[in-house]
N, C-alpha and C. Protein backbone atom coordinates (compact mmCIF):
# COMPACT_ATOMS: atom_id res chain seq x y z
N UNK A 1 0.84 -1.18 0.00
CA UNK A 1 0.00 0.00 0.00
C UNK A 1 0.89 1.24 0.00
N UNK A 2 0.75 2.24 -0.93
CA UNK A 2 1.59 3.27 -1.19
C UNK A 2 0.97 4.38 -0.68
N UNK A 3 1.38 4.88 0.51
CA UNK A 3 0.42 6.21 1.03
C UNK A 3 1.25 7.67 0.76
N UNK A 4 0.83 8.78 0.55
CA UNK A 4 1.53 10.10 0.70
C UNK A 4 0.82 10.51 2.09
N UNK A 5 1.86 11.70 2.37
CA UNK A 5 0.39 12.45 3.60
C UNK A 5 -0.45 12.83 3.33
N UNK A 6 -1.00 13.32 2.07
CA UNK A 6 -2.23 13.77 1.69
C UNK A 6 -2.93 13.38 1.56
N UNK A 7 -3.16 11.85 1.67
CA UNK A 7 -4.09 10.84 1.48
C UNK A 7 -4.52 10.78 3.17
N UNK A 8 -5.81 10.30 2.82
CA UNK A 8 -6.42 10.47 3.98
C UNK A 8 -6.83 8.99 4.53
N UNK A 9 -6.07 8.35 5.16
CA UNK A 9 -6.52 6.78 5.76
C UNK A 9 -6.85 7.07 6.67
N UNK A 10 -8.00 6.34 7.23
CA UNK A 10 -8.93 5.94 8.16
C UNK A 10 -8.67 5.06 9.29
N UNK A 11 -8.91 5.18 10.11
CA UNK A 11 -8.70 3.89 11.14
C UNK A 11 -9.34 2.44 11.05
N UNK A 12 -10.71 2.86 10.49
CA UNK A 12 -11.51 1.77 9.64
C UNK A 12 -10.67 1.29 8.74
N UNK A 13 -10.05 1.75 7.82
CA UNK A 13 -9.37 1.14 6.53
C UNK A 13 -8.42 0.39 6.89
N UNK A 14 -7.47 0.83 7.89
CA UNK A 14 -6.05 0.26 8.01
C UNK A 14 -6.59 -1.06 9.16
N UNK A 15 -7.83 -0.67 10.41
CA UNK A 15 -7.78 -2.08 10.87
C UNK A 15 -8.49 -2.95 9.59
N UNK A 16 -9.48 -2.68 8.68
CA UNK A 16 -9.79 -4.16 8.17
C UNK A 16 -8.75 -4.20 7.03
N UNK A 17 -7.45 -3.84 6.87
CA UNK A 17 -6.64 -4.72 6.20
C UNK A 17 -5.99 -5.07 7.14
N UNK A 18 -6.11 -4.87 8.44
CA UNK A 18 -5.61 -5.87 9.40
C UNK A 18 -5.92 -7.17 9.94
N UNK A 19 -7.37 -7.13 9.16
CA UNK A 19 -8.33 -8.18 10.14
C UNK A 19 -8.14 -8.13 11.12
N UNK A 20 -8.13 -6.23 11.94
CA UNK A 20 -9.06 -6.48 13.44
C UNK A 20 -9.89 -5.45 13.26
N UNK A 21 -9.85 -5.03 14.76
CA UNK A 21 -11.65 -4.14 15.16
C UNK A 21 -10.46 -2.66 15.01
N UNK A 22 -11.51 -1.53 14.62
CA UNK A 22 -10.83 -0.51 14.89
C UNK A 22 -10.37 -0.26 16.52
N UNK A 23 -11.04 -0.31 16.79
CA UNK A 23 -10.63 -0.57 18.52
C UNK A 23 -10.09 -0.91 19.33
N UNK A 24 -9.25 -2.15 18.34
CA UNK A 24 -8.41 -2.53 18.71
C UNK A 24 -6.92 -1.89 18.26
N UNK A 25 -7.23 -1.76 16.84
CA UNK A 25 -6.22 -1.00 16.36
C UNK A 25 -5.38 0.46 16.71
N UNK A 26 -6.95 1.18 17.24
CA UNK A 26 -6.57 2.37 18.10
C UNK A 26 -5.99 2.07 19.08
N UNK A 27 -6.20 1.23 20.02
CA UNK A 27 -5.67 0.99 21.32
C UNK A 27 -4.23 0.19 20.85
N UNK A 28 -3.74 -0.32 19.93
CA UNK A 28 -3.00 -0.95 19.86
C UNK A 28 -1.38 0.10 19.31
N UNK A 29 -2.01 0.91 18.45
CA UNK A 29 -1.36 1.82 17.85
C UNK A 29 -0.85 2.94 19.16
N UNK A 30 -2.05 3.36 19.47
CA UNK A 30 -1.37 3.85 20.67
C UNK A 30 -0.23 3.56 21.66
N UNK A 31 -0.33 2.39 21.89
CA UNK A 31 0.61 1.97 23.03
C UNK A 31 1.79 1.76 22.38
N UNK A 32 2.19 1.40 21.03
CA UNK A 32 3.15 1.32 20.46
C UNK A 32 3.75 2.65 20.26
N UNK A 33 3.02 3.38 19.66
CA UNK A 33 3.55 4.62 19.24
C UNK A 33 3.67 6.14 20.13
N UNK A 34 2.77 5.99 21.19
CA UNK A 34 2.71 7.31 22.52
C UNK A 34 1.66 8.03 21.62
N UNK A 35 1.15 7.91 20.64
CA UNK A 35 0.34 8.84 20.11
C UNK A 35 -0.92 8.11 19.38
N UNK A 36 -2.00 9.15 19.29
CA UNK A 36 -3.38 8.23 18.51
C UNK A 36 -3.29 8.24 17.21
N UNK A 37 -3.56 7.19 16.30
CA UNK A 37 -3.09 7.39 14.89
C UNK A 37 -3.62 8.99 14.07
N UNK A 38 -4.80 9.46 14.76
CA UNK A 38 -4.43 10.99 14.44
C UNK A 38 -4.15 12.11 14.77
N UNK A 39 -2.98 11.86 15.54
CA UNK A 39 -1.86 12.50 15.80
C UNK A 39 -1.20 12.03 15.00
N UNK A 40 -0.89 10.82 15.06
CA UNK A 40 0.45 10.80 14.36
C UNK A 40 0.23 11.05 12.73
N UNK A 41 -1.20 11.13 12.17
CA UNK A 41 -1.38 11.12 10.95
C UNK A 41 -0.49 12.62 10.26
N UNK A 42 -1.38 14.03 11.83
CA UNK A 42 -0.99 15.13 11.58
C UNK A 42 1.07 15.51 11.61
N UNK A 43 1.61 14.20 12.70
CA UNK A 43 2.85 14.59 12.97
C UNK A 43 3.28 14.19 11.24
N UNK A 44 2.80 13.68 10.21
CA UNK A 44 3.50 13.18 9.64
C UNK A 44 2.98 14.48 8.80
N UNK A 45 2.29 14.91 8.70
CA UNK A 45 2.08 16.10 7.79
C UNK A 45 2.82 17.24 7.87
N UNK A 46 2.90 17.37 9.59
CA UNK A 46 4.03 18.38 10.01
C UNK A 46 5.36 18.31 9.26
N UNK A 47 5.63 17.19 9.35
CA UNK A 47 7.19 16.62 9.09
C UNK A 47 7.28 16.90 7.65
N UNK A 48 5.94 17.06 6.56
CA UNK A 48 6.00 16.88 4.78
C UNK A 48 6.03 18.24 4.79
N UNK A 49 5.44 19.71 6.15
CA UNK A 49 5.20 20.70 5.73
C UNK A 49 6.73 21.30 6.00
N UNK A 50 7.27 20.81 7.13
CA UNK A 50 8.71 21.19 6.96
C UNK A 50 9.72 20.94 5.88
N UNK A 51 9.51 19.76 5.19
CA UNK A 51 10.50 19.67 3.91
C UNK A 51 9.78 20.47 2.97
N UNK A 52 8.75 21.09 2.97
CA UNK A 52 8.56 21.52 1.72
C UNK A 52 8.65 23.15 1.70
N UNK A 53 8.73 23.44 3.37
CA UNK A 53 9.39 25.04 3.17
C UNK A 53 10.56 24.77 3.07
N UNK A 54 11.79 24.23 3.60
CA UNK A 54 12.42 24.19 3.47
C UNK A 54 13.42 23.90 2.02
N UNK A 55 12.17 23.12 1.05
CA UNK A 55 13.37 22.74 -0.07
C UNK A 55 12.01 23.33 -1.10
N UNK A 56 11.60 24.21 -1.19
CA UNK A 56 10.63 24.49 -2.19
C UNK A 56 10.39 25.89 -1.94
N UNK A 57 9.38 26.62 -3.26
CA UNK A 57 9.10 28.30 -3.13
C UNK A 57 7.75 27.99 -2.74
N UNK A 58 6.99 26.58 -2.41
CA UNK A 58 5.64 26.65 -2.23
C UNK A 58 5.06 27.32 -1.21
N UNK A 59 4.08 28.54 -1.67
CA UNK A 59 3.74 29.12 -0.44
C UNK A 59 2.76 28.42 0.76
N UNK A 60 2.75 29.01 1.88
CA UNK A 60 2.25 28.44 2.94
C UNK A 60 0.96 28.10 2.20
N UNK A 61 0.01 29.00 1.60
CA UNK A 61 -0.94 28.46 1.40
C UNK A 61 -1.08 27.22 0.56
N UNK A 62 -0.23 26.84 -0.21
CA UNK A 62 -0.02 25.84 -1.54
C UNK A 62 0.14 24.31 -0.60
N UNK A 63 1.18 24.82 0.14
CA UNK A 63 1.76 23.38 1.34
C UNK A 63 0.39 23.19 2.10
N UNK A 64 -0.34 24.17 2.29
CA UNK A 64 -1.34 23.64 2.85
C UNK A 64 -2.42 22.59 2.18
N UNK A 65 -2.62 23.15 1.07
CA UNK A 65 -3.89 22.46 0.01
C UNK A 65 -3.18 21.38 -0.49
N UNK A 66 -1.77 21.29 -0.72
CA UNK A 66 -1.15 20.00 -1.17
C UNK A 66 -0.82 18.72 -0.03
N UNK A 67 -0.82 19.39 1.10
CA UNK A 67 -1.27 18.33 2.50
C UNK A 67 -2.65 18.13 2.60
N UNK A 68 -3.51 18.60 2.00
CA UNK A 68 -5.47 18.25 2.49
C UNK A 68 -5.30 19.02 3.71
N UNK A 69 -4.98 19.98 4.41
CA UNK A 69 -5.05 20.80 5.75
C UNK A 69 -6.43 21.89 4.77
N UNK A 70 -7.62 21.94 5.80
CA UNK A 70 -8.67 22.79 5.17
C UNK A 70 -8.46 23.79 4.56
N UNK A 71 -7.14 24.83 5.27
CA UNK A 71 -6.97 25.97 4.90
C UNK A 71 -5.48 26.35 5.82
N UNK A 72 -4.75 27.05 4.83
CA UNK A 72 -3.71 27.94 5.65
C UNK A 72 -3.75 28.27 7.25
N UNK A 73 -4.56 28.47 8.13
CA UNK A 73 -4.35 28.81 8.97
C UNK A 73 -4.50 27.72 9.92
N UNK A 74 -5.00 26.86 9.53
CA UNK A 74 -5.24 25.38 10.17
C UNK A 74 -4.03 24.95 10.71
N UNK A 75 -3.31 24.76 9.28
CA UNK A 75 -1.83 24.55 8.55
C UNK A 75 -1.14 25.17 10.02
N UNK A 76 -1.04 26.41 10.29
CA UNK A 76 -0.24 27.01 11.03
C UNK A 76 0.02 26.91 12.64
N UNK A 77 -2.16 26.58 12.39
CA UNK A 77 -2.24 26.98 14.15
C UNK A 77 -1.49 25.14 14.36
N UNK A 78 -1.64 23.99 13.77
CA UNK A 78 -1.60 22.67 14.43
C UNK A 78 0.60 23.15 13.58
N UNK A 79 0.59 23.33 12.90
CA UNK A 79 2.29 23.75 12.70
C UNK A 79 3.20 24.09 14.19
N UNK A 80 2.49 24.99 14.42
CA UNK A 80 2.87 25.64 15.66
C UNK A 80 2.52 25.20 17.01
N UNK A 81 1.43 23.76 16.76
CA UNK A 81 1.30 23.12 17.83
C UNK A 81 2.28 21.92 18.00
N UNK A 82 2.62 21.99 17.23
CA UNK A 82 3.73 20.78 17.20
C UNK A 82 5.63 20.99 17.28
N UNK A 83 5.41 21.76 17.05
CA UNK A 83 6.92 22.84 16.28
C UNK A 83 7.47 24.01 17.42
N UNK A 84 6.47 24.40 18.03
CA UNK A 84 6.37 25.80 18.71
C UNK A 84 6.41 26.88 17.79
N UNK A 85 6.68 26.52 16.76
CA UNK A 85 6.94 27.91 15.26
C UNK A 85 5.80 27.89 14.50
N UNK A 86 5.51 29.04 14.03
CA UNK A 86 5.13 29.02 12.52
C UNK A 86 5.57 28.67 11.55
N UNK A 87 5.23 28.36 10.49
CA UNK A 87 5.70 28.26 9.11
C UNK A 87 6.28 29.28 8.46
N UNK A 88 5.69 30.74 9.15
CA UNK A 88 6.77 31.45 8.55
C UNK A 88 7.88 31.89 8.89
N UNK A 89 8.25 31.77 10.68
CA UNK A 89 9.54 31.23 11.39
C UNK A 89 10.21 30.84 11.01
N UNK A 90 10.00 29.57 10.29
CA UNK A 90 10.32 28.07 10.01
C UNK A 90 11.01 28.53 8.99
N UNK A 91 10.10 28.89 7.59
CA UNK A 91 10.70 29.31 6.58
C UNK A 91 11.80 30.46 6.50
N UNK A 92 11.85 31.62 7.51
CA UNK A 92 12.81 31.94 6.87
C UNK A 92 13.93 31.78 8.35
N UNK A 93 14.18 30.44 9.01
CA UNK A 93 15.14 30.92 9.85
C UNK A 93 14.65 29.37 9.94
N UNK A 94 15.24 28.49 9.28
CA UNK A 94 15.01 26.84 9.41
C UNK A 94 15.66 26.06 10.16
N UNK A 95 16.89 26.60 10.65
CA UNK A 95 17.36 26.11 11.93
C UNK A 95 16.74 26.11 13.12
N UNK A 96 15.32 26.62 13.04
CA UNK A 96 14.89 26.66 13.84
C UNK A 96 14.25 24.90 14.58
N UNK A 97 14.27 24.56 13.07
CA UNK A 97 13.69 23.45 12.90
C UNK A 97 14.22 22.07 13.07
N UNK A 98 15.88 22.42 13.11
CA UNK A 98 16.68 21.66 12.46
C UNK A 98 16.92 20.09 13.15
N UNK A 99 16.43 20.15 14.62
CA UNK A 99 16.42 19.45 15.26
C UNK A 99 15.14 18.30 15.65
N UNK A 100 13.79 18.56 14.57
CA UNK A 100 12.60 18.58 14.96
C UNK A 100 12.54 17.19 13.69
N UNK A 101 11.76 16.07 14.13
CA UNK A 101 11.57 14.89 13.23
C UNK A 101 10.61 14.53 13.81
N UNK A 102 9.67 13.52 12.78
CA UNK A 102 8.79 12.79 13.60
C UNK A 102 9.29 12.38 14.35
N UNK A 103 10.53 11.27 14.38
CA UNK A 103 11.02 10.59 15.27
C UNK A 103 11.16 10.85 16.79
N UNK A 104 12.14 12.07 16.64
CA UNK A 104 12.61 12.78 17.78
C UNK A 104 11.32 13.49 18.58
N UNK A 105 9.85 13.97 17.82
CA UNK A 105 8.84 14.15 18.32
C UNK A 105 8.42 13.04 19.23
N UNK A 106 8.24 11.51 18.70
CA UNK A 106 7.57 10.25 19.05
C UNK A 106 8.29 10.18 20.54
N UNK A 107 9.92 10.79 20.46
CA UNK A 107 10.68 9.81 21.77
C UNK A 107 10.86 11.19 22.31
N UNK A 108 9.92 12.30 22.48
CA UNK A 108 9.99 12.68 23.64
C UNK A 108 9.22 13.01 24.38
N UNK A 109 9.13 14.36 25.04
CA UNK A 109 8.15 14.33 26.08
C UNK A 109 6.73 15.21 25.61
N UNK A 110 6.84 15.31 24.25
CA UNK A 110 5.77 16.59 23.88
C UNK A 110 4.31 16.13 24.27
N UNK A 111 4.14 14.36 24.30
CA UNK A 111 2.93 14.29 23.83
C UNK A 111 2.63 13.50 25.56
């Protein structure tokens, strides 16, 4: 199964190609990961909106509609919930960022 972040999977979808209950899957995902699969759906969007200020002219609003985020400011306010920055921080002073991964999000204390 080939996913981008912009695609929008379900918790329904991913447990019945699991053959289990969503319920289980939520609870299961959780404990593995410290986070509910949507969180982590959004951490992974975070993580596509940082490479794409960073290595692209796409404006905030563009990164937004090319992640499925409703609108730019959505984009920013959950950006900045995750990041402590804005996107436009981010963009023009990216070291800000430089230290920030899903990964390093998952193993620490944010969540």
């Amino acid at each position: 199964m080939s996913s981008t972040p912009q695609r929008n999977l379900s918790v329904n979808q991913l447990a019945s190609q699991l053959n289990t209950s969503p319920n289980y899957f939520s609870a299961f995902f959780k404990k593995q990961m410290g986070v509910t699969f949507t969180q982590f759906k959004m951490l992974v969007k975070i993580n596509a909106a940082i490479i794409l200020l960073e290595s692209t002219n796409m404006s905030i609003a563009e990164i937004a509609s090319y992640l499925n985020f409703n609108d730019q400011a959505y984009l920013s306010n959950q950006f900045k919930k995750y990041t402590s920055y804005s996107p436009n921080q981010v963009r023009n002073n990216p070291i800000l960022v430089d230290n920030w991964n899903l990964y390093t999000y998952l193993n620490s204390t944010h969540h």
